[in-house]
PDB file of N, CA and C in Angstrom:
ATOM      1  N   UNK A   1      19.489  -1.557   3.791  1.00  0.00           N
ATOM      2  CA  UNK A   1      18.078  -1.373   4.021  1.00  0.00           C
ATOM      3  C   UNK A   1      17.833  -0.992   5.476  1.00  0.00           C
ATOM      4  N   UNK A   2      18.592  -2.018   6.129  1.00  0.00           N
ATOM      5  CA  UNK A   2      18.475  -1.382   7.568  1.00  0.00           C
ATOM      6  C   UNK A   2      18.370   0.023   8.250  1.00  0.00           C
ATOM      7  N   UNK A   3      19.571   1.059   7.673  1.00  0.00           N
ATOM      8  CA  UNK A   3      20.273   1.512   7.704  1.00  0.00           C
ATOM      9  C   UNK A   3      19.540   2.948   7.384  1.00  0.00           C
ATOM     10  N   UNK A   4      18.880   2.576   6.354  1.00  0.00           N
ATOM     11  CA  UNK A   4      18.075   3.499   5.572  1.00  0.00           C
ATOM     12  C   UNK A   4      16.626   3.603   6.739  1.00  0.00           C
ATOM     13  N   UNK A   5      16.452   2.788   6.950  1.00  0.00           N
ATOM     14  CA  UNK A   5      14.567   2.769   7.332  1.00  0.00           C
ATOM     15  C   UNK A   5      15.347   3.263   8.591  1.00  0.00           C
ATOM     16  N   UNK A   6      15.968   2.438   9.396  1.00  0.00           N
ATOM     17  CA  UNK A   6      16.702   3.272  10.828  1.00  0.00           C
ATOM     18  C   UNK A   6      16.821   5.057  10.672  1.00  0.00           C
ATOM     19  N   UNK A   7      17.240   5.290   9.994  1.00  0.00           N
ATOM     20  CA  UNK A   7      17.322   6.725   9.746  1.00  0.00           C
ATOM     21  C   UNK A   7      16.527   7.433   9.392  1.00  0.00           C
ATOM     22  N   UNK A   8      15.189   6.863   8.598  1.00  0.00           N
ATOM     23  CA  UNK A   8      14.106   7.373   8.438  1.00  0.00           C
ATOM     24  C   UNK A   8      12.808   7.490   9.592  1.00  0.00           C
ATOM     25  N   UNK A   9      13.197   6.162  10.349  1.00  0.00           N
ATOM     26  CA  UNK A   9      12.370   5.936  11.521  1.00  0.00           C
ATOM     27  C   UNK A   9      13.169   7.008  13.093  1.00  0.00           C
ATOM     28  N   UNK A  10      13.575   7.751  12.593  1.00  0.00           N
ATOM     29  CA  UNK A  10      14.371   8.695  13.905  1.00  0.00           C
ATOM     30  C   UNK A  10      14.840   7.836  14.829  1.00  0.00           C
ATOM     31  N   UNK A  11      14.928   6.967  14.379  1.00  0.00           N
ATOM     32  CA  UNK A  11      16.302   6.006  15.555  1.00  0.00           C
ATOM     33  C   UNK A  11      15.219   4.438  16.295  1.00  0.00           C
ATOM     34  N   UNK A  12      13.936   4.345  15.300  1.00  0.00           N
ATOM     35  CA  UNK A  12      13.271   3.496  16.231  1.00  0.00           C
ATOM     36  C   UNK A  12      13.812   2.052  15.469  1.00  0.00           C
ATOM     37  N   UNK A  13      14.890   1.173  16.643  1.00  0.00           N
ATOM     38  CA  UNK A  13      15.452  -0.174  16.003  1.00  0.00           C
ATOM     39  C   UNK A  13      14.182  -1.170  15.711  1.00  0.00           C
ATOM     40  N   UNK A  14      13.051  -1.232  16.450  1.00  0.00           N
ATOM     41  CA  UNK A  14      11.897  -2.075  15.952  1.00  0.00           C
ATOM     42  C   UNK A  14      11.538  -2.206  14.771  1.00  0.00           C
ATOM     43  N   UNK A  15      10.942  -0.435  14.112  1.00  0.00           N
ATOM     44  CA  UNK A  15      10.731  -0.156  12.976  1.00  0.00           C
ATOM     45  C   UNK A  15      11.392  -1.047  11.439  1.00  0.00           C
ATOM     46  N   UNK A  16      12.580  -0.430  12.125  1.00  0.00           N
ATOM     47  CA  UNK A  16      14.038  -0.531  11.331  1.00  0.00           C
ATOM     48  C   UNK A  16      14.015  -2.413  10.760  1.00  0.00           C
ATOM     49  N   UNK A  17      14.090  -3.109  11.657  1.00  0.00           N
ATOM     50  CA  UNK A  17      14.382  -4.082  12.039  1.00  0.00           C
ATOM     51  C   UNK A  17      12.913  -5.106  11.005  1.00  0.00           C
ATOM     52  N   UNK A  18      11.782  -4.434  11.751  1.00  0.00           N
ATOM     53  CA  UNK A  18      10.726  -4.842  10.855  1.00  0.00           C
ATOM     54  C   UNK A  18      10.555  -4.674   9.313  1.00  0.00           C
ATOM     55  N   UNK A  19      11.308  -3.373   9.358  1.00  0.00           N
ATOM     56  CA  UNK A  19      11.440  -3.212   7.241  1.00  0.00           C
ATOM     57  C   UNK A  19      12.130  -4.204   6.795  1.00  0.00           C
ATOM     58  N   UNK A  20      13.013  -4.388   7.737  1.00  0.00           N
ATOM     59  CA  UNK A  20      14.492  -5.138   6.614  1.00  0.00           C
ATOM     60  C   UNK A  20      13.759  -6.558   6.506  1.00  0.00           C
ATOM     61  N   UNK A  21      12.674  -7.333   7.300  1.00  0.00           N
ATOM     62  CA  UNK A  21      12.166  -8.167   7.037  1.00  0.00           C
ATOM     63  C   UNK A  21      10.852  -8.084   6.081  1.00  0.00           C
ATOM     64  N   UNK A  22      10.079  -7.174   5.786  1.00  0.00           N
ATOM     65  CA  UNK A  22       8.855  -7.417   5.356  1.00  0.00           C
ATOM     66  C   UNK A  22       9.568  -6.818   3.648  1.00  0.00           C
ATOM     67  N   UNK A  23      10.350  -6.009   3.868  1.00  0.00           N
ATOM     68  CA  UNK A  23      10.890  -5.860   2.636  1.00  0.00           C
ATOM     69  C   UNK A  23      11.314  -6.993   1.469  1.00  0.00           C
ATOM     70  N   UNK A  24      12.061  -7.684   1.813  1.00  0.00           N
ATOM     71  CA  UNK A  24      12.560  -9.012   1.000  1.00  0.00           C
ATOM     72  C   UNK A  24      11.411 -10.107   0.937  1.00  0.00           C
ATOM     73  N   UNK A  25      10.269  -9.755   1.487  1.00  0.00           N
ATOM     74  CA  UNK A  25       9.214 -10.504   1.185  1.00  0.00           C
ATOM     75  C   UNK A  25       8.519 -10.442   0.210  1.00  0.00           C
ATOM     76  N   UNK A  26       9.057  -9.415  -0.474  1.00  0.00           N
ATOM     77  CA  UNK A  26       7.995  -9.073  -1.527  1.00  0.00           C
ATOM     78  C   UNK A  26       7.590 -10.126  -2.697  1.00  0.00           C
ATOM     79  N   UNK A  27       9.031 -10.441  -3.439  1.00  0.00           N
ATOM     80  CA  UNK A  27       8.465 -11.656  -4.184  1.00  0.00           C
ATOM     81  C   UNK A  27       7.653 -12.892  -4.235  1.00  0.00           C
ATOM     82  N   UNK A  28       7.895 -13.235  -3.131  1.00  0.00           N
ATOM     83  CA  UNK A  28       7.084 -14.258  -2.352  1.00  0.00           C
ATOM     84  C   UNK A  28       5.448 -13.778  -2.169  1.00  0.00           C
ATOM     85  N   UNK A  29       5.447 -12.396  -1.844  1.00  0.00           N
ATOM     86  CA  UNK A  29       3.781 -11.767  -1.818  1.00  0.00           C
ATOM     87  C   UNK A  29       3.211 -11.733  -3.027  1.00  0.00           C
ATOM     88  N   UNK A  30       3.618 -11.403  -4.229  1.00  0.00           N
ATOM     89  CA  UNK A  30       3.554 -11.162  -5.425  1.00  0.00           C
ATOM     90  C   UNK A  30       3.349 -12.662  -6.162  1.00  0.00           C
ATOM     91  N   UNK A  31       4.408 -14.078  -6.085  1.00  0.00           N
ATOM     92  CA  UNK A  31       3.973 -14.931  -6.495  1.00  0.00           C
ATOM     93  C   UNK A  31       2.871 -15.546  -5.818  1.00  0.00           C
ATOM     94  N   UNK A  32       2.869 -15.745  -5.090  1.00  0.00           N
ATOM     95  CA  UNK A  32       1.609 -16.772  -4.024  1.00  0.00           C
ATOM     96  C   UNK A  32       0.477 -15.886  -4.008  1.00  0.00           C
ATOM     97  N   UNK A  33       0.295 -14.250  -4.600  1.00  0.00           N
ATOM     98  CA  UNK A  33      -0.802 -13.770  -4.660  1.00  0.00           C
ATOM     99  C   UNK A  33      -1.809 -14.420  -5.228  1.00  0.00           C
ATOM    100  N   UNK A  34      -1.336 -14.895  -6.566  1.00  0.00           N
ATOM    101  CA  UNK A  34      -1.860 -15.164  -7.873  1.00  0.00           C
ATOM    102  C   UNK A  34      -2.573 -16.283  -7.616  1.00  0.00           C
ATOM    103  N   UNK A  35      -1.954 -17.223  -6.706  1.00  0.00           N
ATOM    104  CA  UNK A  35      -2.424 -18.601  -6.014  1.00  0.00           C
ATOM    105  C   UNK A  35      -3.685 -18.279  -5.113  1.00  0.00           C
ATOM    106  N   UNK A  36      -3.282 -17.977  -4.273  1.00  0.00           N
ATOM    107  CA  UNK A  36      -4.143 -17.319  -3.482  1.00  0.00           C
ATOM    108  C   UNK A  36      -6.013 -16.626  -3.924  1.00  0.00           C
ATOM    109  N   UNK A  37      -5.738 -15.849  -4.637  1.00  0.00           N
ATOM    110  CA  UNK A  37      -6.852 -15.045  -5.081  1.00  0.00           C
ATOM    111  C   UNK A  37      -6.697 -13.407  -4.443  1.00  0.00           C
ATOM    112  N   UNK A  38      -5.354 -13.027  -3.275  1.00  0.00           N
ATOM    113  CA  UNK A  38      -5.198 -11.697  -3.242  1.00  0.00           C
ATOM    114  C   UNK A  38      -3.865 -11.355  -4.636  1.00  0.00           C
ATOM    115  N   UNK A  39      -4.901 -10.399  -5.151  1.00  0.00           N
ATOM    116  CA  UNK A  39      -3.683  -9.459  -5.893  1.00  0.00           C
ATOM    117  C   UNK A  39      -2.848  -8.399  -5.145  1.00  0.00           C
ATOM    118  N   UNK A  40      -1.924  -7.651  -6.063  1.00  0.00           N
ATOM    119  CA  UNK A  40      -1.329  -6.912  -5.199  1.00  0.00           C
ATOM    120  C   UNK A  40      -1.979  -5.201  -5.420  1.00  0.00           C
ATOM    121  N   UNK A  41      -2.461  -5.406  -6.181  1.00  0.00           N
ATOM    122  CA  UNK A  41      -3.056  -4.132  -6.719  1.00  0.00           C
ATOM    123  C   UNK A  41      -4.233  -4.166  -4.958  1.00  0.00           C
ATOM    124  N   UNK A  42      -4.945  -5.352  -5.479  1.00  0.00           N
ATOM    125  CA  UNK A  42      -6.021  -4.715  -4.482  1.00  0.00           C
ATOM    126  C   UNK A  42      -5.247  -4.351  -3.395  1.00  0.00           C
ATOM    127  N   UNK A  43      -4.197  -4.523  -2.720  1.00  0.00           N
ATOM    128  CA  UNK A  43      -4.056  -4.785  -1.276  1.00  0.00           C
ATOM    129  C   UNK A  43      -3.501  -3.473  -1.173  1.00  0.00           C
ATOM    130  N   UNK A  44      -2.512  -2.834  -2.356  1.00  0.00           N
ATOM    131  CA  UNK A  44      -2.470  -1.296  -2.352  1.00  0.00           C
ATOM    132  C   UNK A  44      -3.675  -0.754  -2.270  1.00  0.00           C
ATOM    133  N   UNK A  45      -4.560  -0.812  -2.703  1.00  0.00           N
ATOM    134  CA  UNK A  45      -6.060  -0.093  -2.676  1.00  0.00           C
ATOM    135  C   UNK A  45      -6.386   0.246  -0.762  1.00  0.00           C
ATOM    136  N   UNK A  46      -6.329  -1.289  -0.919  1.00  0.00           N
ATOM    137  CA  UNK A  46      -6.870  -1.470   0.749  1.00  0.00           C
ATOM    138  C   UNK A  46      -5.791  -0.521   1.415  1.00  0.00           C
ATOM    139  N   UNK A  47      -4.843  -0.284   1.561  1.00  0.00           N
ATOM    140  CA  UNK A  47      -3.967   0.205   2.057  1.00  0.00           C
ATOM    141  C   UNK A  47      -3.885   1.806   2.136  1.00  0.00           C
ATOM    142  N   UNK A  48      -4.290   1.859   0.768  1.00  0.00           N
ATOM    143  CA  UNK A  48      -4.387   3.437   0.919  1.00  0.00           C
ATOM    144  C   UNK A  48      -5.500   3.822   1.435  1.00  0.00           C
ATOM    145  N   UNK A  49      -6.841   3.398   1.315  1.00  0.00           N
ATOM    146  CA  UNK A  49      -7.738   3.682   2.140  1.00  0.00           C
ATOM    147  C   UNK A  49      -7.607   3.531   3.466  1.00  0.00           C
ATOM    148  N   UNK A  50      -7.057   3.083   3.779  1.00  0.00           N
ATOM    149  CA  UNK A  50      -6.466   2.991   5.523  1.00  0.00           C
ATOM    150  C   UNK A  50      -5.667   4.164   5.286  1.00  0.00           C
ATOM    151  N   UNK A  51      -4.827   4.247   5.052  1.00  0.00           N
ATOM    152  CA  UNK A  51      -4.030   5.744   4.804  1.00  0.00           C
ATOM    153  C   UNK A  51      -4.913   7.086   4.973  1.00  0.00           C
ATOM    154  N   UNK A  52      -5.552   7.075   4.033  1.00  0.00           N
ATOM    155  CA  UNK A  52      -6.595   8.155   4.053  1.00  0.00           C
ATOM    156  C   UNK A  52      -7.567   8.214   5.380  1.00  0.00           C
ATOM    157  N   UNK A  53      -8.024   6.988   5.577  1.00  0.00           N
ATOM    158  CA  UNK A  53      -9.126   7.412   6.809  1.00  0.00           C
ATOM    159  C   UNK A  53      -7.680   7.909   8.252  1.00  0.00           C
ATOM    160  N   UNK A  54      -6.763   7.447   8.358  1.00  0.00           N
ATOM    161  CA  UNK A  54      -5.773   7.703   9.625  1.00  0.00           C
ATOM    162  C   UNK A  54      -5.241   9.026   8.953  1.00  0.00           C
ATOM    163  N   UNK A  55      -5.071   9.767   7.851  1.00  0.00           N
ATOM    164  CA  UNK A  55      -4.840  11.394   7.903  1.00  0.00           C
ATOM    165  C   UNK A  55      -6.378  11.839   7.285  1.00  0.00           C
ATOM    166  N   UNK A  56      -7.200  11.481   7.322  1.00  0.00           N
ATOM    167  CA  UNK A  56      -7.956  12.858   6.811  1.00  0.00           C
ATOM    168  C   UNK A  56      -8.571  13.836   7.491  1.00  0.00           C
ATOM    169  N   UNK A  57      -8.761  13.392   8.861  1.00  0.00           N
ATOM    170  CA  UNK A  57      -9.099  14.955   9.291  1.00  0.00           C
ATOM    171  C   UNK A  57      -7.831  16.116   9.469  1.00  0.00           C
ATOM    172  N   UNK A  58      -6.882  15.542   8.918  1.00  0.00           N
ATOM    173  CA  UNK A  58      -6.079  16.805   8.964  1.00  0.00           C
ATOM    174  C   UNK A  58      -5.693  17.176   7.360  1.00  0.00           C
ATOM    175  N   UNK A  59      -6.577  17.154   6.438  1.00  0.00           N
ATOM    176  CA  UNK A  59      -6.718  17.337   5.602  1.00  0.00           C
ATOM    177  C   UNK A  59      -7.585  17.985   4.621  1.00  0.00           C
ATOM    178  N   UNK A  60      -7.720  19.071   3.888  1.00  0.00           N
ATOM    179  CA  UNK A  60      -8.868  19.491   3.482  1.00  0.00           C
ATOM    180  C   UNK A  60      -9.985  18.422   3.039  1.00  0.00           C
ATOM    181  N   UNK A  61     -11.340  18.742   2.778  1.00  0.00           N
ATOM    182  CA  UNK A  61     -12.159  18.141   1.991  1.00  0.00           C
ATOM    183  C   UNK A  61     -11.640  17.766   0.797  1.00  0.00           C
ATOM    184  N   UNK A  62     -11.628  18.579  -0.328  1.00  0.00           N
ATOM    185  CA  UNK A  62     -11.238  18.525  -1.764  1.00  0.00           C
ATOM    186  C   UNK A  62      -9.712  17.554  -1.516  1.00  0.00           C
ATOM    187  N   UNK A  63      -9.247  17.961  -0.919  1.00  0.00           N
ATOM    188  CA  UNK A  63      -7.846  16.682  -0.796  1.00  0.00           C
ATOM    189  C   UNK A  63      -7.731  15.365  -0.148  1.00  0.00           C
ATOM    190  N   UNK A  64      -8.960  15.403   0.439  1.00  0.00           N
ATOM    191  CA  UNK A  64      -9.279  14.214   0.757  1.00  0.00           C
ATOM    192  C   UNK A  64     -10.432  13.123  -0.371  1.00  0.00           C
ATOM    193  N   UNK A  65     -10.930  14.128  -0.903  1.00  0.00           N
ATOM    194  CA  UNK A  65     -11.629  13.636  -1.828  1.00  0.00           C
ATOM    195  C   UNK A  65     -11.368  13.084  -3.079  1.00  0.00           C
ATOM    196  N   UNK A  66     -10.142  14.138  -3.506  1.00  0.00           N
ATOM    197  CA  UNK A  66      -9.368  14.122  -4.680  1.00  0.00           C
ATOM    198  C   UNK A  66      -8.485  12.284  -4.144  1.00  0.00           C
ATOM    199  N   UNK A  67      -7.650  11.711  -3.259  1.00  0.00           N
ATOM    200  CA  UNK A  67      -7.586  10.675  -2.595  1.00  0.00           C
ATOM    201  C   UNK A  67      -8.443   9.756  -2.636  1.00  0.00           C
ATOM    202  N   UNK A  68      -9.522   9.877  -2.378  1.00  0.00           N
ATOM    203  CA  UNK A  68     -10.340   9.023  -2.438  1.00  0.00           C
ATOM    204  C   UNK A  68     -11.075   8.284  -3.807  1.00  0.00           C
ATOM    205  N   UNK A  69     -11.300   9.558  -4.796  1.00  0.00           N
ATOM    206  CA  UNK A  69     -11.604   9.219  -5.885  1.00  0.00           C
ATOM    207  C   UNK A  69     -10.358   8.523  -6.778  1.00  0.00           C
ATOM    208  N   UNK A  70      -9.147   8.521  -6.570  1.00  0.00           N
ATOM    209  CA  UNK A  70      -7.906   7.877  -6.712  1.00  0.00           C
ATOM    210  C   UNK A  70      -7.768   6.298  -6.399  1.00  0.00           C
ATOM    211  N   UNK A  71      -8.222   6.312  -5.193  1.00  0.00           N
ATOM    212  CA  UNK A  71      -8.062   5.017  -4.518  1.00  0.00           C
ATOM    213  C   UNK A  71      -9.171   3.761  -5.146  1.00  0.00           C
ATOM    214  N   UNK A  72      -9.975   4.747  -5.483  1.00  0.00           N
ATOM    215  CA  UNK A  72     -11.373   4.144  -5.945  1.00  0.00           C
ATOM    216  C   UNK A  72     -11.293   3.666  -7.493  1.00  0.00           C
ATOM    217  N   UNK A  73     -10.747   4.275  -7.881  1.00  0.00           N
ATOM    218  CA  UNK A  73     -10.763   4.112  -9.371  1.00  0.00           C
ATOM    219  C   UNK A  73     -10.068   3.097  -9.899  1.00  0.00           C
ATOM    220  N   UNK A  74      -9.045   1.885  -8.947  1.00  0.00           N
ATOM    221  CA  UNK A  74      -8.881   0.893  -9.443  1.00  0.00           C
ATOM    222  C   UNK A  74      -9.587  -0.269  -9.436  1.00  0.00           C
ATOM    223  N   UNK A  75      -9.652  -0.826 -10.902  1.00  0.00           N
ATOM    224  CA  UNK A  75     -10.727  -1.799 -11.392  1.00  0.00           C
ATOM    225  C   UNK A  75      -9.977  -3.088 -11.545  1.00  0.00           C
ATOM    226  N   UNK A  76     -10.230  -4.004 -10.699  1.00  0.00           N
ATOM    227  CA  UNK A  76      -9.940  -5.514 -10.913  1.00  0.00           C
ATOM    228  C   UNK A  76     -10.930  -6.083 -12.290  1.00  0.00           C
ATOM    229  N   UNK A  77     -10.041  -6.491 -12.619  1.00  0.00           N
ATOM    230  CA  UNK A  77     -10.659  -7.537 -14.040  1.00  0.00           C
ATOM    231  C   UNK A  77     -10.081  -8.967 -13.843  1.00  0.00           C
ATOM    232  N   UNK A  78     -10.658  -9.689 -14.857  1.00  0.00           N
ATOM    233  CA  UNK A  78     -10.926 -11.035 -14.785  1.00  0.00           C
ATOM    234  C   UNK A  78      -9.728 -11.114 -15.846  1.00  0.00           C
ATOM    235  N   UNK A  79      -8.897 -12.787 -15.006  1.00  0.00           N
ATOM    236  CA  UNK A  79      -7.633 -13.018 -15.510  1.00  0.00           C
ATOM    237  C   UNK A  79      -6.447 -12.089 -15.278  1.00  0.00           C
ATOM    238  N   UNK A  80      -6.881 -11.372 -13.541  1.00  0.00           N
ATOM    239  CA  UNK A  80      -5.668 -10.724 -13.138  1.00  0.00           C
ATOM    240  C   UNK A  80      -4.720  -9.651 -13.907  1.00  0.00           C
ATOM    241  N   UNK A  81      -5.961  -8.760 -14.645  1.00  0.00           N
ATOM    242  CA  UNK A  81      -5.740  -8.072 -15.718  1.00  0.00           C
ATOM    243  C   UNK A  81      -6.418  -6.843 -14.788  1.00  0.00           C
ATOM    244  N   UNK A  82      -5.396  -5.784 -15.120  1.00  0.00           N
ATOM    245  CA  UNK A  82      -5.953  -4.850 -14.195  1.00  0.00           C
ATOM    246  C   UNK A  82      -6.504  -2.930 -14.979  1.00  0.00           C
ATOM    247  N   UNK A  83      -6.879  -2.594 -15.182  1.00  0.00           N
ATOM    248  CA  UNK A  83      -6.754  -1.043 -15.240  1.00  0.00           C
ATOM    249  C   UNK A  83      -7.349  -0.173 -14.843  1.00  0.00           C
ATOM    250  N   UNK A  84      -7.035   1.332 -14.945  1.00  0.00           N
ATOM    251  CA  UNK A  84      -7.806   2.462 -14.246  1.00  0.00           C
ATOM    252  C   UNK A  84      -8.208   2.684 -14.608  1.00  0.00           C
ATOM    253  N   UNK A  85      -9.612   3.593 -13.744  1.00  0.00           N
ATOM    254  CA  UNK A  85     -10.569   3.927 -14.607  1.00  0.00           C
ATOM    255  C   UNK A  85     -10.539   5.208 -14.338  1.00  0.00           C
ATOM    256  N   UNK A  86     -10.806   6.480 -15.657  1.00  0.00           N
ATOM    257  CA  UNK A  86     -10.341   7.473 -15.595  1.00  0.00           C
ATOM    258  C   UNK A  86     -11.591   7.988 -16.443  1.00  0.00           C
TER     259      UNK A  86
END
Protein backbone atom coordinates (compact mmCIF):
# COMPACT_ATOMS: atom_id res chain seq x y z
CA UNK A 1 0.00 0.00 0.00
CA UNK A 2 2.74 2.14 0.82
CA UNK A 3 4.42 1.64 -2.11
CA UNK A 4 1.59 2.18 -4.34
CA UNK A 5 0.23 5.65 -2.91
CA UNK A 6 4.23 6.66 -2.75
CA UNK A 7 4.29 6.29 -6.40
CA UNK A 8 1.16 7.78 -7.06
CA UNK A 9 1.90 10.76 -4.78
CA UNK A 10 5.27 11.62 -7.06
CA UNK A 11 7.51 10.78 -4.24
CA UNK A 12 5.55 12.77 -1.38
CA UNK A 13 6.56 10.26 1.92
CA UNK A 14 3.79 12.26 4.06
CA UNK A 15 1.10 11.48 1.60
CA UNK A 16 2.28 7.98 1.28
CA UNK A 17 2.64 7.40 4.85
CA UNK A 18 -0.87 8.97 5.63
CA UNK A 19 -2.70 6.39 3.13
CA UNK A 20 -1.16 3.39 4.57
CA UNK A 21 -2.84 4.60 7.81
CA UNK A 22 -6.29 5.93 6.97
CA UNK A 23 -6.56 3.02 4.64
CA UNK A 24 -6.84 0.02 7.16
CA UNK A 25 -9.25 2.13 8.94
CA UNK A 26 -11.85 1.47 7.01
CA UNK A 27 -13.63 -1.26 8.84
CA UNK A 28 -13.62 0.34 11.91
CA UNK A 29 -15.34 3.58 9.92
CA UNK A 30 -17.94 1.42 8.50
CA UNK A 31 -18.78 -0.47 11.85
CA UNK A 32 -18.95 2.44 14.43
CA UNK A 33 -20.79 4.37 11.58
CA UNK A 34 -23.92 2.60 12.26
CA UNK A 35 -23.40 3.47 16.08
CA UNK A 36 -22.73 6.68 15.59
CA UNK A 37 -25.53 8.00 13.25
CA UNK A 38 -22.72 8.87 10.30
CA UNK A 39 -23.24 6.53 7.37
CA UNK A 40 -20.81 5.95 4.87
CA UNK A 41 -22.80 6.76 1.97
CA UNK A 42 -23.43 10.21 3.32
CA UNK A 43 -19.81 11.01 3.98
CA UNK A 44 -19.06 9.98 0.21
CA UNK A 45 -21.72 12.53 -0.71
CA UNK A 46 -20.06 15.11 1.50
CA UNK A 47 -16.91 14.36 -0.06
CA UNK A 48 -17.66 14.63 -3.42
CA UNK A 49 -19.17 17.85 -3.07
CA UNK A 50 -16.00 19.10 -1.71
CA UNK A 51 -14.47 17.55 -4.76
CA UNK A 52 -16.56 19.38 -7.04
CA UNK A 53 -16.53 22.85 -5.45
CA UNK A 54 -12.16 22.50 -5.35
CA UNK A 55 -12.30 21.53 -9.41
CA UNK A 56 -15.12 23.29 -10.82
CA UNK A 57 -13.99 26.26 -12.16
CA UNK A 58 -11.87 24.36 -14.29
CA UNK A 59 -14.60 22.64 -15.55
CA UNK A 60 -17.38 23.19 -17.95
CA UNK A 61 -20.90 24.15 -16.71
CA UNK A 62 -22.80 21.04 -18.05
CA UNK A 63 -19.91 18.92 -16.34
CA UNK A 64 -20.12 20.40 -13.45
CA UNK A 65 -23.65 20.15 -13.30
CA UNK A 66 -23.96 16.75 -14.65
CA UNK A 67 -21.61 16.13 -10.98
CA UNK A 68 -23.64 17.77 -9.10
CA UNK A 69 -26.91 16.35 -10.00
CA UNK A 70 -24.99 12.91 -9.22
CA UNK A 71 -23.88 13.85 -5.92
CA UNK A 72 -27.32 14.98 -5.12
CA UNK A 73 -29.27 12.22 -5.96
CA UNK A 74 -28.31 10.12 -3.03
CA UNK A 75 -31.27 9.46 -0.73
CA UNK A 76 -30.77 8.38 2.91
CA UNK A 77 -33.66 6.28 4.19
CA UNK A 78 -34.74 5.16 7.42
CA UNK A 79 -33.10 1.92 8.87
CA UNK A 80 -29.81 2.69 7.05
CA UNK A 81 -31.37 1.60 3.87
CA UNK A 82 -30.13 3.52 1.14
CA UNK A 83 -31.02 4.25 -2.72
CA UNK A 84 -30.71 6.46 -5.78
CA UNK A 85 -32.78 8.48 -7.05
CA UNK A 86 -32.92 8.46 -10.73
Amino acid sequence: MYRAVHYLSDGDVTIALLGSLIVPSAPAFVRYGGFYGVESIQTLAVAWFIFIMAHASAWTAAYASSHLLTASAFDYQKYSQFKVIF
